[in-house]
N, C-alpha and C. Protein backbone atom coordinates (compact mmCIF):
# COMPACT_ATOMS: atom_id res chain seq x y z
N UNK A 1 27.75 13.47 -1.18
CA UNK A 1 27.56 14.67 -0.35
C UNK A 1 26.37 14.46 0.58
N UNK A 2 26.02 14.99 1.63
CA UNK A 2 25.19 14.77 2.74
C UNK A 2 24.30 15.03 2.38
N UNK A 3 24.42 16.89 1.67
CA UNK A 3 23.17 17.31 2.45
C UNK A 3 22.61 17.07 0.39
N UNK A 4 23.26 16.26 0.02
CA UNK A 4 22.07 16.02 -1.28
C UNK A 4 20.87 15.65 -1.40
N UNK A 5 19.89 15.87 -1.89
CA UNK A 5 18.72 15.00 -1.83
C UNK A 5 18.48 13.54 -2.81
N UNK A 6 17.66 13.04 -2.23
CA UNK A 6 17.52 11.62 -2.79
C UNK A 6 16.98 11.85 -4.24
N UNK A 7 17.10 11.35 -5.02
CA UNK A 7 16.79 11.18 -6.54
C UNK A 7 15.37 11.43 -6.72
N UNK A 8 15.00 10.33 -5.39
CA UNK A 8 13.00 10.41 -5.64
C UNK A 8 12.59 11.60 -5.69
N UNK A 9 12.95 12.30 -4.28
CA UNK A 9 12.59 13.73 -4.08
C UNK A 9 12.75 14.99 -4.93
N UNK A 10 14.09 14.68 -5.36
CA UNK A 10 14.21 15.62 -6.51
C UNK A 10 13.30 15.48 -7.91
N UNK A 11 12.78 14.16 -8.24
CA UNK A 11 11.86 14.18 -9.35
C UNK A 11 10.60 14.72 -8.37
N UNK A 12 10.02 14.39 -7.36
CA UNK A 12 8.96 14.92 -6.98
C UNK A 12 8.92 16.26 -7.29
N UNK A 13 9.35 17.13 -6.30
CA UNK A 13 10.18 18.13 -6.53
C UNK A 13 9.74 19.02 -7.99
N UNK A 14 10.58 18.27 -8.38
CA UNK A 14 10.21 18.87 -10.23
C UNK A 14 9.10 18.69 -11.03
N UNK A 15 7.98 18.19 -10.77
CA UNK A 15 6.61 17.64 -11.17
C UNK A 15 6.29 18.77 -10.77
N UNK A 16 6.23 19.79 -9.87
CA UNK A 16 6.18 21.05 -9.17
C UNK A 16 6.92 22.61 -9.66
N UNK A 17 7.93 22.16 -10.43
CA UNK A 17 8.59 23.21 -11.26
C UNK A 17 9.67 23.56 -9.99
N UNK A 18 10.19 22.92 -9.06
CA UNK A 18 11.12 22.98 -8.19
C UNK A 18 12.35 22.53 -8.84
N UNK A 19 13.71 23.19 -9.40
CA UNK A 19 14.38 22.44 -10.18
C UNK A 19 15.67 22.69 -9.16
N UNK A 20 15.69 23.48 -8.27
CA UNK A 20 16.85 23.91 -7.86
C UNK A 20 17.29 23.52 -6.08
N UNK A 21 17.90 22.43 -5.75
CA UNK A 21 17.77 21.29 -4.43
C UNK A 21 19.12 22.14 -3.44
N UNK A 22 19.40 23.10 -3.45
CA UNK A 22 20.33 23.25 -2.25
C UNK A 22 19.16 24.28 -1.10
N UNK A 23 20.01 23.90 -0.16
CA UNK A 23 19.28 24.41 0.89
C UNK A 23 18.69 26.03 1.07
N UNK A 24 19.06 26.71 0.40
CA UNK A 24 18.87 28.37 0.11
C UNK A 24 17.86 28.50 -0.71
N UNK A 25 17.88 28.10 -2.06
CA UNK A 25 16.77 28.04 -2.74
C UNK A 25 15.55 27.21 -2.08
N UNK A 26 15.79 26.12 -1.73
CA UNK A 26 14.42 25.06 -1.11
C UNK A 26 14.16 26.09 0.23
N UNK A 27 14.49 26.33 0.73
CA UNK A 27 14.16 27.32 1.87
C UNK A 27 13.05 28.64 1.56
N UNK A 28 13.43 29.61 0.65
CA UNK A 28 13.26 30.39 -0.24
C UNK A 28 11.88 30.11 -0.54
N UNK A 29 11.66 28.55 -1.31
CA UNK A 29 10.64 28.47 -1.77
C UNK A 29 9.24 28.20 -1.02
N UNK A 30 10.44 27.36 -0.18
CA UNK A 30 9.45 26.91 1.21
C UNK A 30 8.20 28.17 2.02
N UNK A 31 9.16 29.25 2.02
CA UNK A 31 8.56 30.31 2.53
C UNK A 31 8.24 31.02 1.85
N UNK A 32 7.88 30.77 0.72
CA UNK A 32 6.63 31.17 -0.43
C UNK A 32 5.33 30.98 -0.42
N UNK A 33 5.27 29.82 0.19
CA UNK A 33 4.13 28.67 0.42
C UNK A 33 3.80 28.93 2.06
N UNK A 34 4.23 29.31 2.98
CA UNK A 34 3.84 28.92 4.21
C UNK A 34 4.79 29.93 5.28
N UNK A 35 3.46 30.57 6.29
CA UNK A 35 4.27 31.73 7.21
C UNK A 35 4.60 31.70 7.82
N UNK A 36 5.15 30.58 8.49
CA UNK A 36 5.50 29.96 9.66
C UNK A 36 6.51 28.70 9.63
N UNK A 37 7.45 28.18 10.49
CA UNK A 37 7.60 26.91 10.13
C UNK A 37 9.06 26.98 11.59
N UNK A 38 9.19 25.92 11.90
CA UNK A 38 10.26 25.67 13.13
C UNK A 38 11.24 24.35 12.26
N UNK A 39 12.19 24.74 12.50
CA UNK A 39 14.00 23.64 12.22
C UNK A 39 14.18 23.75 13.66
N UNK A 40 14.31 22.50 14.20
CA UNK A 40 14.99 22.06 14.82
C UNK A 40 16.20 21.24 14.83
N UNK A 41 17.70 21.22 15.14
CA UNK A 41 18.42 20.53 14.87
C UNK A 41 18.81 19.87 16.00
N UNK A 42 18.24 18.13 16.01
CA UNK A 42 18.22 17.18 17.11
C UNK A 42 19.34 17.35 18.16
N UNK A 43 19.36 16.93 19.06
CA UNK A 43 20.58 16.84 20.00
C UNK A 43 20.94 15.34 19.89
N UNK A 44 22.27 15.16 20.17
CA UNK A 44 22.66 13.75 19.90
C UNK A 44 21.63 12.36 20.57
N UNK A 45 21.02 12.28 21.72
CA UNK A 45 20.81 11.19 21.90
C UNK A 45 18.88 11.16 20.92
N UNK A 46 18.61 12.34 21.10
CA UNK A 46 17.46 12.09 19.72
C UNK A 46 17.79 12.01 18.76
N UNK A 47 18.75 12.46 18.12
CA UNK A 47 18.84 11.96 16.70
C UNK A 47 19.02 10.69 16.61
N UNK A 48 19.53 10.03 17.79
CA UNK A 48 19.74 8.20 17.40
C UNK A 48 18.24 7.53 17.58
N UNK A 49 17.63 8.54 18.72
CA UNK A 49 15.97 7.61 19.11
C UNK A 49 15.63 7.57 17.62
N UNK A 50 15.52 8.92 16.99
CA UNK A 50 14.48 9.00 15.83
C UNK A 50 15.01 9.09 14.76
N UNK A 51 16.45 8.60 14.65
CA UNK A 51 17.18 8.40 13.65
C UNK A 51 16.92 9.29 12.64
N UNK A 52 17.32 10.79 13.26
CA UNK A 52 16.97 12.09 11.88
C UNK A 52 17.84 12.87 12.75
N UNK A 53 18.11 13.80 12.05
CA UNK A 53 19.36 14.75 12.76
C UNK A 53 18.51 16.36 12.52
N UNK A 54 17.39 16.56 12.14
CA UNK A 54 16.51 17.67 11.46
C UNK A 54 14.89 17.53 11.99
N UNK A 55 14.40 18.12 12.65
CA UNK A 55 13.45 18.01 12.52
C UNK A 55 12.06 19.54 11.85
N UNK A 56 11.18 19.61 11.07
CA UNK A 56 10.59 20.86 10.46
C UNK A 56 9.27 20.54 11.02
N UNK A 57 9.13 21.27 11.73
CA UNK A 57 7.22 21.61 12.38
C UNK A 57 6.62 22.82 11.84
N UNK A 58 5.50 22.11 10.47
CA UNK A 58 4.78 23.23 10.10
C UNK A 58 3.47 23.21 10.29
N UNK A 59 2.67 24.00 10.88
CA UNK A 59 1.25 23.53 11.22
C UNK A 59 1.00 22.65 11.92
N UNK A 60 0.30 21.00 11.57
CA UNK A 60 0.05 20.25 12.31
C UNK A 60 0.93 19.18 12.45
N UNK A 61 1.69 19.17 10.97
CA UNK A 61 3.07 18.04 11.09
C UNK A 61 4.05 18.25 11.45
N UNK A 62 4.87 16.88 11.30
CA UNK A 62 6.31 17.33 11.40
C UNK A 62 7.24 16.49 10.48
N UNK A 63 8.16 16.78 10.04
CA UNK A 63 9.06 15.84 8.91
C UNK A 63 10.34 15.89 9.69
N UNK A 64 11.10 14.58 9.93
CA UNK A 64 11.92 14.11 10.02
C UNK A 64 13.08 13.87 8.98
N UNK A 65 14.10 14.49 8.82
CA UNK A 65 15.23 14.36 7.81
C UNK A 65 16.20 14.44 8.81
N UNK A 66 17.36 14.07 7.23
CA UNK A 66 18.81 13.94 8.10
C UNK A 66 19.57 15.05 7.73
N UNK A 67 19.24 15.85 6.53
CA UNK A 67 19.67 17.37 6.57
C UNK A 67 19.17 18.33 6.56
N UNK A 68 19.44 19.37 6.41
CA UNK A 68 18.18 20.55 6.29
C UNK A 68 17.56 20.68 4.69
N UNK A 69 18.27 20.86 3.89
CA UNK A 69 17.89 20.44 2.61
C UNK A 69 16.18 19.75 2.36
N UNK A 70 17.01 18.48 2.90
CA UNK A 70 16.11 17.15 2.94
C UNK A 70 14.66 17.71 3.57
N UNK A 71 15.13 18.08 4.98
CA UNK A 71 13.37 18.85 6.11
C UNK A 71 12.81 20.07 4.73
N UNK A 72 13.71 20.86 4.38
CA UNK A 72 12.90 22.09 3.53
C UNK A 72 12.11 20.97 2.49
N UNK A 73 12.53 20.13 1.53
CA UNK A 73 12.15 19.98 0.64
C UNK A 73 10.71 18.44 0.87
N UNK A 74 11.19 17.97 2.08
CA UNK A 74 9.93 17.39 2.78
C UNK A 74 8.39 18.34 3.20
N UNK A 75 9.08 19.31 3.63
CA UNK A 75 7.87 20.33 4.05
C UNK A 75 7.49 20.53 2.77
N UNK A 76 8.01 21.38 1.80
CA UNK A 76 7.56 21.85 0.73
C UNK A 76 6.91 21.10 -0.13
N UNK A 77 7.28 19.75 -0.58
CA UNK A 77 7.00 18.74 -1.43
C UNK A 77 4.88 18.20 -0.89
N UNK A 78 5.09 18.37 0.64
CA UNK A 78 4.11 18.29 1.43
C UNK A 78 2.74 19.45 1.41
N UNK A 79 3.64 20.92 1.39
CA UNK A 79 2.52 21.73 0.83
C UNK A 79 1.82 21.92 -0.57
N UNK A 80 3.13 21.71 -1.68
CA UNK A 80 2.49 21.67 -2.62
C UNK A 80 1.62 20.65 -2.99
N UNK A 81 1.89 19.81 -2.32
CA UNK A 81 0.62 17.97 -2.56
C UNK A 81 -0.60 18.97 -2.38
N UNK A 82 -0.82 19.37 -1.12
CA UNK A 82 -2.18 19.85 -0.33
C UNK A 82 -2.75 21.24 -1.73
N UNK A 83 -1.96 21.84 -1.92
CA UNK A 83 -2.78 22.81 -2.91
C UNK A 83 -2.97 21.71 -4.04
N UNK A 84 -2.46 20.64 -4.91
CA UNK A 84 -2.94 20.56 -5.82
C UNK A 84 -4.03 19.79 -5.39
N UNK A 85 -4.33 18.73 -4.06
CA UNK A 85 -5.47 18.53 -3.39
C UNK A 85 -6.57 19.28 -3.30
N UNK A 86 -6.13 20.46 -3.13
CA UNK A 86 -7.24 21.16 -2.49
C UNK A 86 -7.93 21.55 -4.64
N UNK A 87 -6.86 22.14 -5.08
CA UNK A 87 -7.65 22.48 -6.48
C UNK A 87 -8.69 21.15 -7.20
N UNK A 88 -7.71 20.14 -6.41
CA UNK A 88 -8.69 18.76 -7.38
C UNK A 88 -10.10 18.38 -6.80
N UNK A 89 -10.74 19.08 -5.38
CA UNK A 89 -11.38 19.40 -4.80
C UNK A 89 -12.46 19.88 -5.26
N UNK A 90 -12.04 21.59 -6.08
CA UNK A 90 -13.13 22.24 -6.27
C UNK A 90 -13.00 22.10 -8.03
């Protein structure tokens, strides 16, 4: 299936208590974490430049995937890094 996610991601993912990978829920969660965020879905001759068919601009980054799934759970996987960063901090 396409819009599955990769194995890695899904264990990442779950180190996080994220157990549930379709695009509704990862979305959901996504915007738990963060108030803002842009999907873009490439037009054909960018998706071949940058070989991603998805692109998610949150804040200062941006994640490149090939489904939406994949962009939610890139962003998300990305915010939750930064909070447990930031707790290992103080």
């Amino acid at each position: 299936m396409a819009d599955e996610l990769a194995e890695t991601l899904q264990q990442q993912l779950e180190r996080y208590g994220i157990t549930r990978f379709d695009e509704v829920a990862l979305r959901q969660a996504l915007e738990q974490h963060t108030t803002t965020y842009t999907l873009i879905k490439l037009a054909e001759w960018p998706a071949r430049r940058w070989k991603c068919h998805y692109r998610l601009m949150m804040k200062d980054s941006m994640y490149d995937a090939q489904s939406v799934p994949e962009a939610y759970a890139m962003g998300l996987l990305a915010l939750l890094e930064a909070v447990v960063e930031d707790q290992d901090r103080h």
